[in-house]
C-alpha atoms as a PDB file:
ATOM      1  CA  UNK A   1      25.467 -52.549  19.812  1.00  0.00           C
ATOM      2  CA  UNK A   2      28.616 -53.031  22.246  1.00  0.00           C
ATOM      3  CA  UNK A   3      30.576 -51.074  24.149  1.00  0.00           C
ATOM      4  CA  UNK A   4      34.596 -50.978  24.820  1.00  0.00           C
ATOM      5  CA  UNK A   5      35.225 -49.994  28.194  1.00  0.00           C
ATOM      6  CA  UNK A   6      38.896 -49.245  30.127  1.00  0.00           C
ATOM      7  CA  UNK A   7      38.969 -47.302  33.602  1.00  0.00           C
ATOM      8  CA  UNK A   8      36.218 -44.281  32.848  1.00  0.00           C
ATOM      9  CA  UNK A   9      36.650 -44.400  29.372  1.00  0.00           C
ATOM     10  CA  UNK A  10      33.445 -45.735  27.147  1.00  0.00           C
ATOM     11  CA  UNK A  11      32.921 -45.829  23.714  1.00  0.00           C
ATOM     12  CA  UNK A  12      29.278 -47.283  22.172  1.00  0.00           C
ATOM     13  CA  UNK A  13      30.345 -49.383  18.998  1.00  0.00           C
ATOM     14  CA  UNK A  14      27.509 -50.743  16.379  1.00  0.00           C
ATOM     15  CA  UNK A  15      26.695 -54.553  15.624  1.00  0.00           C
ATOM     16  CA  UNK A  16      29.689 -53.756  12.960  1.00  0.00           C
ATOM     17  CA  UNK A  17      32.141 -52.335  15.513  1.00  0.00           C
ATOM     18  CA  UNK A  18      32.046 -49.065  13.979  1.00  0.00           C
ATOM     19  CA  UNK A  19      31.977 -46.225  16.292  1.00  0.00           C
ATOM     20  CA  UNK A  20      28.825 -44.706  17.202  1.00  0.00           C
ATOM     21  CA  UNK A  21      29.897 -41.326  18.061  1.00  0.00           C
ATOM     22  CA  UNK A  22      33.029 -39.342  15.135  1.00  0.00           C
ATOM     23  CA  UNK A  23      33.279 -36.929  18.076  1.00  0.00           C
ATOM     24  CA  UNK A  24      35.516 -39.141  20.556  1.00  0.00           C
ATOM     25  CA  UNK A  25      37.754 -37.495  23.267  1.00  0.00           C
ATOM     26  CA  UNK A  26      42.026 -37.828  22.711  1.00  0.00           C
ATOM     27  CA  UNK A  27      41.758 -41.127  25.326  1.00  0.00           C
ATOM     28  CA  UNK A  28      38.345 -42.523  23.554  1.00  0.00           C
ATOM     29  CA  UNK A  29      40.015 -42.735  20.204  1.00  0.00           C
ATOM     30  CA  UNK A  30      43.133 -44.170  21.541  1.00  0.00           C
ATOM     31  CA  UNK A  31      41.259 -46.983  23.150  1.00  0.00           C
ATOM     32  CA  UNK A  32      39.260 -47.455  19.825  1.00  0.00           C
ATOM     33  CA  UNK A  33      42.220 -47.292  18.442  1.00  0.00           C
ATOM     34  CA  UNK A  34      44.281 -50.008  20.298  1.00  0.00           C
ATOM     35  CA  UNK A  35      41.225 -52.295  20.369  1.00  0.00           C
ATOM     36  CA  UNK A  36      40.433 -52.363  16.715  1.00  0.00           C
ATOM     37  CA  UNK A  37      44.366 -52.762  16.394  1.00  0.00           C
ATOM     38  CA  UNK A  38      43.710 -56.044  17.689  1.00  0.00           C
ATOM     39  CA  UNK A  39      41.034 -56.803  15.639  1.00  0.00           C
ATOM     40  CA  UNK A  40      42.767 -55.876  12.845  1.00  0.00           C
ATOM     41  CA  UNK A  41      46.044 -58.117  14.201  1.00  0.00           C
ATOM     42  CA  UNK A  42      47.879 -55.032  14.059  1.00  0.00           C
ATOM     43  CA  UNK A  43      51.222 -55.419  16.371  1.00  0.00           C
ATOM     44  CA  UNK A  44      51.825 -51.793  16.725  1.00  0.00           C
ATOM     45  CA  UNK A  45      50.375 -48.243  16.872  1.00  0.00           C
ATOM     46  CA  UNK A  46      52.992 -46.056  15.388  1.00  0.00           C
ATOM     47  CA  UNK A  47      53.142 -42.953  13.792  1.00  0.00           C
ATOM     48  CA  UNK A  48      52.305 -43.735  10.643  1.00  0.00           C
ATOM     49  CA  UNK A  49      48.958 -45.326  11.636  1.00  0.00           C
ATOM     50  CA  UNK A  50      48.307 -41.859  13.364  1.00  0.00           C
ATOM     51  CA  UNK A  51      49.357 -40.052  10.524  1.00  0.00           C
ATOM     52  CA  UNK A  52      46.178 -41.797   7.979  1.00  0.00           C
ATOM     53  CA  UNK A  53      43.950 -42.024  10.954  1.00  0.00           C
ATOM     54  CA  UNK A  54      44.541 -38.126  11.192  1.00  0.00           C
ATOM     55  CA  UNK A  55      44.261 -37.486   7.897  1.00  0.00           C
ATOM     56  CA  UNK A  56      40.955 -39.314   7.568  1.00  0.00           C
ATOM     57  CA  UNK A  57      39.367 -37.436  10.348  1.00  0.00           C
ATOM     58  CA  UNK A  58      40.682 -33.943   8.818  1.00  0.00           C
ATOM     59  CA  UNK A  59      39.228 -34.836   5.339  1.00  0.00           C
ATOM     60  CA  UNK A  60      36.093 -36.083   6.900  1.00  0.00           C
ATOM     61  CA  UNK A  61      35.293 -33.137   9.285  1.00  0.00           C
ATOM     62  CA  UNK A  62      36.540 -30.850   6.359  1.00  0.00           C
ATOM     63  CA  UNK A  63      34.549 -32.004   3.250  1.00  0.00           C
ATOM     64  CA  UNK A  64      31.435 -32.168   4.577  1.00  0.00           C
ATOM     65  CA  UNK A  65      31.463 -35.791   6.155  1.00  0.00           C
ATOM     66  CA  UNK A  66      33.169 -37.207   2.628  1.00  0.00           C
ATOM     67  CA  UNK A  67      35.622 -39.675   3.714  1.00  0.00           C
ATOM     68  CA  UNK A  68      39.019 -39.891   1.550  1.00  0.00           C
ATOM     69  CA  UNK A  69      39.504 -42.606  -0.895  1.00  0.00           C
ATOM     70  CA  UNK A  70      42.040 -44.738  -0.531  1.00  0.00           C
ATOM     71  CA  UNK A  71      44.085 -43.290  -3.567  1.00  0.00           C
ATOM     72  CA  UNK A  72      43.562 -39.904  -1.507  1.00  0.00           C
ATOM     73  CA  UNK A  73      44.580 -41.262   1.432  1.00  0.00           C
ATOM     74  CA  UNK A  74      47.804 -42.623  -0.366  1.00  0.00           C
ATOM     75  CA  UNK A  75      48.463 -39.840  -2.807  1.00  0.00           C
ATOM     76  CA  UNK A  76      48.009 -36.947   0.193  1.00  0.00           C
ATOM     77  CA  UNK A  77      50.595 -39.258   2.798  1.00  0.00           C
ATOM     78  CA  UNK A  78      52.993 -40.369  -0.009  1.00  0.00           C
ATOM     79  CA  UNK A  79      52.610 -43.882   0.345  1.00  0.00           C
ATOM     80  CA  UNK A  80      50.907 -47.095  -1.484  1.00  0.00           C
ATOM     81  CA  UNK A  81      48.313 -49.279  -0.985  1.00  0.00           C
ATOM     82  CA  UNK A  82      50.703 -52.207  -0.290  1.00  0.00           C
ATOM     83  CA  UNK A  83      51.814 -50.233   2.585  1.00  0.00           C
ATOM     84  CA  UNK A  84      48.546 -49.115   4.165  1.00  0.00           C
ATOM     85  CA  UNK A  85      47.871 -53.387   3.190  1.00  0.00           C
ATOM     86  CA  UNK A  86      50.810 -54.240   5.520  1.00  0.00           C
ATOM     87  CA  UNK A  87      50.384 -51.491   7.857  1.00  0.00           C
ATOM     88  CA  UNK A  88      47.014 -52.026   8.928  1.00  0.00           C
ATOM     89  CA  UNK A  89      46.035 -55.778   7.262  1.00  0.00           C
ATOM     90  CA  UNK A  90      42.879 -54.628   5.845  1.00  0.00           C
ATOM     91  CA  UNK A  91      42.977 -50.715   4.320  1.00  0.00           C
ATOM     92  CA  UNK A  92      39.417 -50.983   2.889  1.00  0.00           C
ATOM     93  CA  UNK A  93      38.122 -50.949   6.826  1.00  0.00           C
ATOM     94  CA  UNK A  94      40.616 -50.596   9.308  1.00  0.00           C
ATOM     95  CA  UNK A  95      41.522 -46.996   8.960  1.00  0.00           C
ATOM     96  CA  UNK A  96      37.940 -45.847   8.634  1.00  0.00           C
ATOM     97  CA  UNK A  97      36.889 -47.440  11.731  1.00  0.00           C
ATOM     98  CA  UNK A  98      40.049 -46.435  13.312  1.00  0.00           C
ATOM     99  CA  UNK A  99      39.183 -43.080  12.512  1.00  0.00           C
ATOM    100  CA  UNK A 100      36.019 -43.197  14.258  1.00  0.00           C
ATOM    101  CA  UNK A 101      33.892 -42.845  10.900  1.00  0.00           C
ATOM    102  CA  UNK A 102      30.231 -43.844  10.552  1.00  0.00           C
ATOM    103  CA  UNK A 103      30.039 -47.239   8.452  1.00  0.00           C
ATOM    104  CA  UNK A 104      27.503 -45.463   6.011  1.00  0.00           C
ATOM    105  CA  UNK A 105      29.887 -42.897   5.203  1.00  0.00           C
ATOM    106  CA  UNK A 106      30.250 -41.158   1.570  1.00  0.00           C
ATOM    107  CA  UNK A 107      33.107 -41.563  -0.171  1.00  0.00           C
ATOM    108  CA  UNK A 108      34.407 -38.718  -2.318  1.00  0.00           C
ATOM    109  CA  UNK A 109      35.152 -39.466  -6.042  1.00  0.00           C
END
């Protein structure tokens, strides 16, 4: 376990860097946000990364703790896999843990 730290803001990670905690404050998901960004090499936080990392958490707190699919995720935003590829270099992890969603979490099929 590891923690990301910035002025009072803490968030408790796993050994995976997953967030412990899917109920983050507005500033703890930001700075989850910009330091998996950099994980992910990710130059820039824009609106579409906030627009999938939104819709994941909306799906997730709405079906019961299901997390989208990527073809969800794609179909729902109007976009393509090759985008959320370029967007956010890997789209199997980075907007899950972006999102602030448990590693062991159910997918919906």
């Amino acid at each position: 376990m590891w923690t990301i730290k910035k002025d009072s803001v803490v968030i408790e990670l796993d050994n995976d860097g997953y967030s412990k905690s899917f109920n983050l404050t507005a500033d703890q998901l930001e700075l989850l946000v910009e330091q998996l960004a950099e994980e992910f090499r990710v130059k820039e936080i824009g609106d579409f990364h906030w627009r999938v990392i939104n819709f994941i958490r909306t799906y997730y707190s709405e079906n019961g703790g299901l997390a989208p699919q990527i073809r969800i995720i794609c179909k729902e935003l109007k976009t393509s896999m090759k985008e959320l590829r370029r967007r956010f270099g890997d789209p199997c992890i980075a907007p899950y843990k972006m999102a602030a969603l448990p590693q062991n979490v159910r997918r919906k099929r």
